[in-house]
Protein backbone atom coordinates (compact mmCIF):
# COMPACT_ATOMS: atom_id res chain seq x y z
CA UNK A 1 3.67 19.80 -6.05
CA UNK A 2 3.17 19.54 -9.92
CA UNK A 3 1.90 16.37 -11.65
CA UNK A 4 4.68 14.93 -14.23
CA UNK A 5 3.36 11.83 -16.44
CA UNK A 6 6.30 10.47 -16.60
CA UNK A 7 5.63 6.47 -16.91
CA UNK A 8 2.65 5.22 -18.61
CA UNK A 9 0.68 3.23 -16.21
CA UNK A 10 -1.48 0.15 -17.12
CA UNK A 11 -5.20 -0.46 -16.50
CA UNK A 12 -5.87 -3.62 -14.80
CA UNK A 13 -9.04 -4.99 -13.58
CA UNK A 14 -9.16 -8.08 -10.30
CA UNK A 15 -10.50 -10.99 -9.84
CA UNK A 16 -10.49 -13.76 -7.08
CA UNK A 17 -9.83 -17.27 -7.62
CA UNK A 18 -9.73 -19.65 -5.02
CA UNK A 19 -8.99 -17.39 -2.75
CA UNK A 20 -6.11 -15.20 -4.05
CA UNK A 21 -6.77 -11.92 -5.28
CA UNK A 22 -5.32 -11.78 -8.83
CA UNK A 23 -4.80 -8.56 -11.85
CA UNK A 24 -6.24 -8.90 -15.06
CA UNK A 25 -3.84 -7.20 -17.67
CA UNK A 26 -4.62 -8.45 -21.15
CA UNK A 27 -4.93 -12.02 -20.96
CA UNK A 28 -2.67 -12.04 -18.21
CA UNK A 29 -3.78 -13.00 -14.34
CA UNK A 30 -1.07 -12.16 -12.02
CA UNK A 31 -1.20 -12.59 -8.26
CA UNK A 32 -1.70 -9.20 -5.87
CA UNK A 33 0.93 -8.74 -3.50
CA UNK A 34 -0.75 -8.40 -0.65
CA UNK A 35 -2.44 -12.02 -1.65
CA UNK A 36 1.43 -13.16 -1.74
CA UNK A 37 1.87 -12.15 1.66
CA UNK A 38 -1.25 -13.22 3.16
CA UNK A 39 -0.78 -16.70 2.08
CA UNK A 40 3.06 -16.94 3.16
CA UNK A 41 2.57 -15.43 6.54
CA UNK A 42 4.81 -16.81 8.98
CA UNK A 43 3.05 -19.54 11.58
CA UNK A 44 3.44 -17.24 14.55
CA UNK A 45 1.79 -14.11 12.52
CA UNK A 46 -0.80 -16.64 12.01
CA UNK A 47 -0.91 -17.88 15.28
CA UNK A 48 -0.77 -14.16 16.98
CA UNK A 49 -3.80 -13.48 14.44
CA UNK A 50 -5.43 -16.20 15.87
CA UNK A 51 -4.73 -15.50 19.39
CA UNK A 52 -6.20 -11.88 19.02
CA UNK A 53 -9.55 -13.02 17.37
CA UNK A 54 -9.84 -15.58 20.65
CA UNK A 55 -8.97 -12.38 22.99
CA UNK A 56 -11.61 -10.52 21.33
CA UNK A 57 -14.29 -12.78 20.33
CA UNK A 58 -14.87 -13.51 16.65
CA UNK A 59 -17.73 -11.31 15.93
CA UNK A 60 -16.13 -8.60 17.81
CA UNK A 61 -12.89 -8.83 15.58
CA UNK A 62 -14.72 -8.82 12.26
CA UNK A 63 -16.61 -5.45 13.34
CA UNK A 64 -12.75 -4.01 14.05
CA UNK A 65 -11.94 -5.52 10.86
CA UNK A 66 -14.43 -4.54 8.51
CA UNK A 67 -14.44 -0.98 10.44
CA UNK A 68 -10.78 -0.46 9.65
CA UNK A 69 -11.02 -1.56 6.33
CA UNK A 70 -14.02 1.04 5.73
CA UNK A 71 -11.80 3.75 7.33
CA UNK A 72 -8.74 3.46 5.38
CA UNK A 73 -10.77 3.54 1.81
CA UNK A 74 -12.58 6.76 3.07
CA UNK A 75 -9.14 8.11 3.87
CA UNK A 76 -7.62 7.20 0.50
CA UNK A 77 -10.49 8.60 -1.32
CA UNK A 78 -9.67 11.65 0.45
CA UNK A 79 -5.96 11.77 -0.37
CA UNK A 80 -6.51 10.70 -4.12
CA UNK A 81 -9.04 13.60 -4.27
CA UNK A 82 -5.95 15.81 -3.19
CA UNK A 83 -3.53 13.91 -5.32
CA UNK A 84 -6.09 14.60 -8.42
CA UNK A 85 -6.19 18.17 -7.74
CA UNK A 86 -9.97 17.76 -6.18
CA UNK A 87 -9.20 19.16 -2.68
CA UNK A 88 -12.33 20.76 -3.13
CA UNK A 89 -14.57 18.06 -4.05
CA UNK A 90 -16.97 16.88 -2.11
CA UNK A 91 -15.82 14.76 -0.43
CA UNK A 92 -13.80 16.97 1.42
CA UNK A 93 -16.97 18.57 2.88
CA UNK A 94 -18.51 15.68 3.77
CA UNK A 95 -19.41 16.49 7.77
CA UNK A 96 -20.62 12.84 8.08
CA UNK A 97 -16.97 11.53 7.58
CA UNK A 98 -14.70 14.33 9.93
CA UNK A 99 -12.58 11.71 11.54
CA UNK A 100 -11.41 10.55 7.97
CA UNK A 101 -10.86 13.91 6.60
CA UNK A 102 -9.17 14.75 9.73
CA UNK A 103 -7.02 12.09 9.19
CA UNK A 104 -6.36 12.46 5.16
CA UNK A 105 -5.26 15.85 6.42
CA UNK A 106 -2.98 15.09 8.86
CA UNK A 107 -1.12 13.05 6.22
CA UNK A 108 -1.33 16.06 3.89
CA UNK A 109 -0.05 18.08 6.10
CA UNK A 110 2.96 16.50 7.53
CA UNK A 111 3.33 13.56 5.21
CA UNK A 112 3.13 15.35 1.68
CA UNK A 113 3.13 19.19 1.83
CA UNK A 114 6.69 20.80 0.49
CA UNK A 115 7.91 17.04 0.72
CA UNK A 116 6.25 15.35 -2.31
CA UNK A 117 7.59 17.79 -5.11
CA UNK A 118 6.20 15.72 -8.48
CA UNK A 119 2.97 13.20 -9.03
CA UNK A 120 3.77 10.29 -11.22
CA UNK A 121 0.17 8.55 -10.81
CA UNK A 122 -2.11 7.73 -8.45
CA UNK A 123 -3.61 4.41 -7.53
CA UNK A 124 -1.02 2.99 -10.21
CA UNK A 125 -0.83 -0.66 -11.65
CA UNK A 126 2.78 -2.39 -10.54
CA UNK A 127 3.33 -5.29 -12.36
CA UNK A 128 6.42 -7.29 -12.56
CA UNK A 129 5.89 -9.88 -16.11
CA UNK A 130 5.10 -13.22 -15.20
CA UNK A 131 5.51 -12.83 -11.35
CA UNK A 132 2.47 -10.37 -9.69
CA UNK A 133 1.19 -7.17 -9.93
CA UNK A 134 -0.57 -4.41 -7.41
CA UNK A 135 -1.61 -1.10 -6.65
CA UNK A 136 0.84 1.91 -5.79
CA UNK A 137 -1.41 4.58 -3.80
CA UNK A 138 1.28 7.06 -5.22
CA UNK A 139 4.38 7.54 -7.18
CA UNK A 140 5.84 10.46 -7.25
CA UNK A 141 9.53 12.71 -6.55
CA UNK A 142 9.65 12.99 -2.64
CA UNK A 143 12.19 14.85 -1.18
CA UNK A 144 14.57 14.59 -4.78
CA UNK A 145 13.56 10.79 -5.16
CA UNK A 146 11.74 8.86 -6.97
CA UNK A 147 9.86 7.17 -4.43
CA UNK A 148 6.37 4.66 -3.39
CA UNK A 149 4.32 6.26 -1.12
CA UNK A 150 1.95 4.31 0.54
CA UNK A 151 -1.05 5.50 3.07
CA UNK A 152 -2.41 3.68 5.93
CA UNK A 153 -4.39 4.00 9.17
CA UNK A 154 -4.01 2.65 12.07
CA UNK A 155 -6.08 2.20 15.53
CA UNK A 156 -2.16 2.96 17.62
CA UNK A 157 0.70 4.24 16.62
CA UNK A 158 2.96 1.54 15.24
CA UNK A 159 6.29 -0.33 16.07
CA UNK A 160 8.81 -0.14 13.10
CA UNK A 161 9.22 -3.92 13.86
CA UNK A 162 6.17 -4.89 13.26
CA UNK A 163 5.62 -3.58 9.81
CA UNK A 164 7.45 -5.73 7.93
CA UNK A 165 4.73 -6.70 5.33
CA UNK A 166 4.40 -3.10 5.06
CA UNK A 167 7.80 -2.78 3.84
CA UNK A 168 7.48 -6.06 1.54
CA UNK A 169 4.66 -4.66 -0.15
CA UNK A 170 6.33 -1.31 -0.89
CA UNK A 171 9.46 -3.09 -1.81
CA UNK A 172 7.81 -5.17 -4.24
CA UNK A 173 5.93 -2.53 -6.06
CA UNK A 174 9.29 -0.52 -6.29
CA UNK A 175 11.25 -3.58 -7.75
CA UNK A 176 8.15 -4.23 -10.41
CA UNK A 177 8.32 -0.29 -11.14
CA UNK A 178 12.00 -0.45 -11.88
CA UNK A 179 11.73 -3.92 -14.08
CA UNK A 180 9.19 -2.65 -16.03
CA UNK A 181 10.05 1.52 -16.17
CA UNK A 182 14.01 1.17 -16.29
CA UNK A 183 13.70 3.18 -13.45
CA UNK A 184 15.51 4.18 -10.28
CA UNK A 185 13.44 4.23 -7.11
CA UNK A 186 15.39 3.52 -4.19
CA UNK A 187 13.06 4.55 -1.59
CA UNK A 188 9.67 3.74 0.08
CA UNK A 189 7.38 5.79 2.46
CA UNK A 190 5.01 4.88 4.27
CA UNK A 191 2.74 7.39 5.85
CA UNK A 192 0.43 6.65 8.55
CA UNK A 193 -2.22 8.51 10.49
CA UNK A 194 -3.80 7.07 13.52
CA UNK A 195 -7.66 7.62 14.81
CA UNK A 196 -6.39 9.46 17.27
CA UNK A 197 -4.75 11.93 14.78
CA UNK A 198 -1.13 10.95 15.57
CA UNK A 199 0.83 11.01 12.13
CA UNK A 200 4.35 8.56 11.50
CA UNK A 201 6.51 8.42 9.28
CA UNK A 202 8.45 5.42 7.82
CA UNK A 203 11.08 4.87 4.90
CA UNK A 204 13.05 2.10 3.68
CA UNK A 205 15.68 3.34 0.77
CA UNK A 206 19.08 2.04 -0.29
CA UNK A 207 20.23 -0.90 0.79
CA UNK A 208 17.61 -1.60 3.21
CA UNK A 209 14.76 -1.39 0.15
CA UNK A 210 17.21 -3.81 -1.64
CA UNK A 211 17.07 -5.83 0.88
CA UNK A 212 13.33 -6.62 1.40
CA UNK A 213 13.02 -6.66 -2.39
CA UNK A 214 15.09 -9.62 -1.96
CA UNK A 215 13.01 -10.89 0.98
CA UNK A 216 9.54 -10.68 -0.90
CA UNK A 217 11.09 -12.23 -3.79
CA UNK A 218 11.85 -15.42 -1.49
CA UNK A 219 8.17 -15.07 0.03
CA UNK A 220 7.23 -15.29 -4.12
CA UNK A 221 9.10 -18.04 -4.27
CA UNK A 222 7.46 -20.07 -1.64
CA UNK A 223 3.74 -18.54 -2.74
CA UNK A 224 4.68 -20.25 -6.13
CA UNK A 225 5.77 -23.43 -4.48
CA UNK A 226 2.86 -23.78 -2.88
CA UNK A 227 1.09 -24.51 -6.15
CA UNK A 228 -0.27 -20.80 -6.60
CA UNK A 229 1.40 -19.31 -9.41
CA UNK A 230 -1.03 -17.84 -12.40
């Protein structure tokens, strides 16, 4: 794995206004992705949202919540730190935070050793002109393509069918990368390590990517209608 500066990445910085998460660049405010998907959710992702906050009692919920959302930025900072070249940093001998490293390393391991070959950026600005922007934990050449990675965690090991915003956010970073760069990614991955140490793999490329590019560009669409364009 060698780092290749390829594409010139922007610097953005956020800011939240009424509610959706937006990316300064220049005088520019575009809306995040995830903020797209959030607010287009279908009612029975919303309703099953609701449902499981009921189940497990509000307070409850936003301790799982805020708990996973603490977990998955300690694992990223571990994986940029890799990324960066830092692997000795450290963080990575932090023996407060095992169960993240543990997990940072499982994705190393299986996820990006002898499989990611070149490093375009890290933590990189998408932005597609006029339309939204986000952050790309990684670009890079996987396997002989140029491809998204993205990193998450997870509490269980996950159903391909019920990722999809996964794959919309992917897709729509790789369609703003490709507007913007002239480029030619025509693949996702999505790498995933459970608390329980259990690594998966997923990948949208071809004509599958194509299509959820499409898909997120309808769920733009609707996001826009709804009177929340920048």
């Amino acid at each position: 794995m060698r780092w290749n500066k390829k594409y010139n990445y922007p610097t953005s910085s956020r800011a939240t206004e009424d509610g959706i998460r937006r990316y300064v660049l220049g005088k520019t405010k575009l809306p995040s992705v995830t903020s797209i998907l959030d607010a287009t959710k279908s009612e029975e992702d919303k309703a099953a949202l609701a449902n499981w906050r009921e189940r497990t009692g509000y307070k409850e919920a936003e301790a799982i919540t805020k708990a996973a959302s603490s977990r998955g930025s300690q694992m990223h900072n571990y994986l940029e730190s890799f990324l960066l070249g830092r692997e000795n940093f450290s963080l990575f001998e932090d023996k407060d935070n095992e169960q993240y490293k543990k997990m940072a390393k499982e994705i190393i391991d299986k996820g990006l050793m002898n499989r990611l070959e070149e490093v375009y950026g890290v933590e990189c600005t998408m932005h597609y002109p006029e339309k939204y922007a986000g952050t790309a934990d990684c670009v890079g050449l996987y396997e002989g393509k140029e491809t998204i990675i993205d990193f998450k965690q997870s509490n269980k090991p996950k159903k391909v069918e019920y990722i999809d915003s996964w794959f919309l956010q992917t897709a729509a970073y790789s369609l703003a990368h490709n507007v913007v760069y002239n480029s030619n990614i025509n693949a996702c991955v999505i790498l995933v390590c459970t608390v329980d140490n259990l690594f998966q793999e997923f990948k949208i490329q071809g004509s599958e990517l194509v299509t959820y590019q499409n898909l997120f560009l309808g769920r733009l669409k609707r996001f826009n209608e709804m009177g929340n364009s920048s």
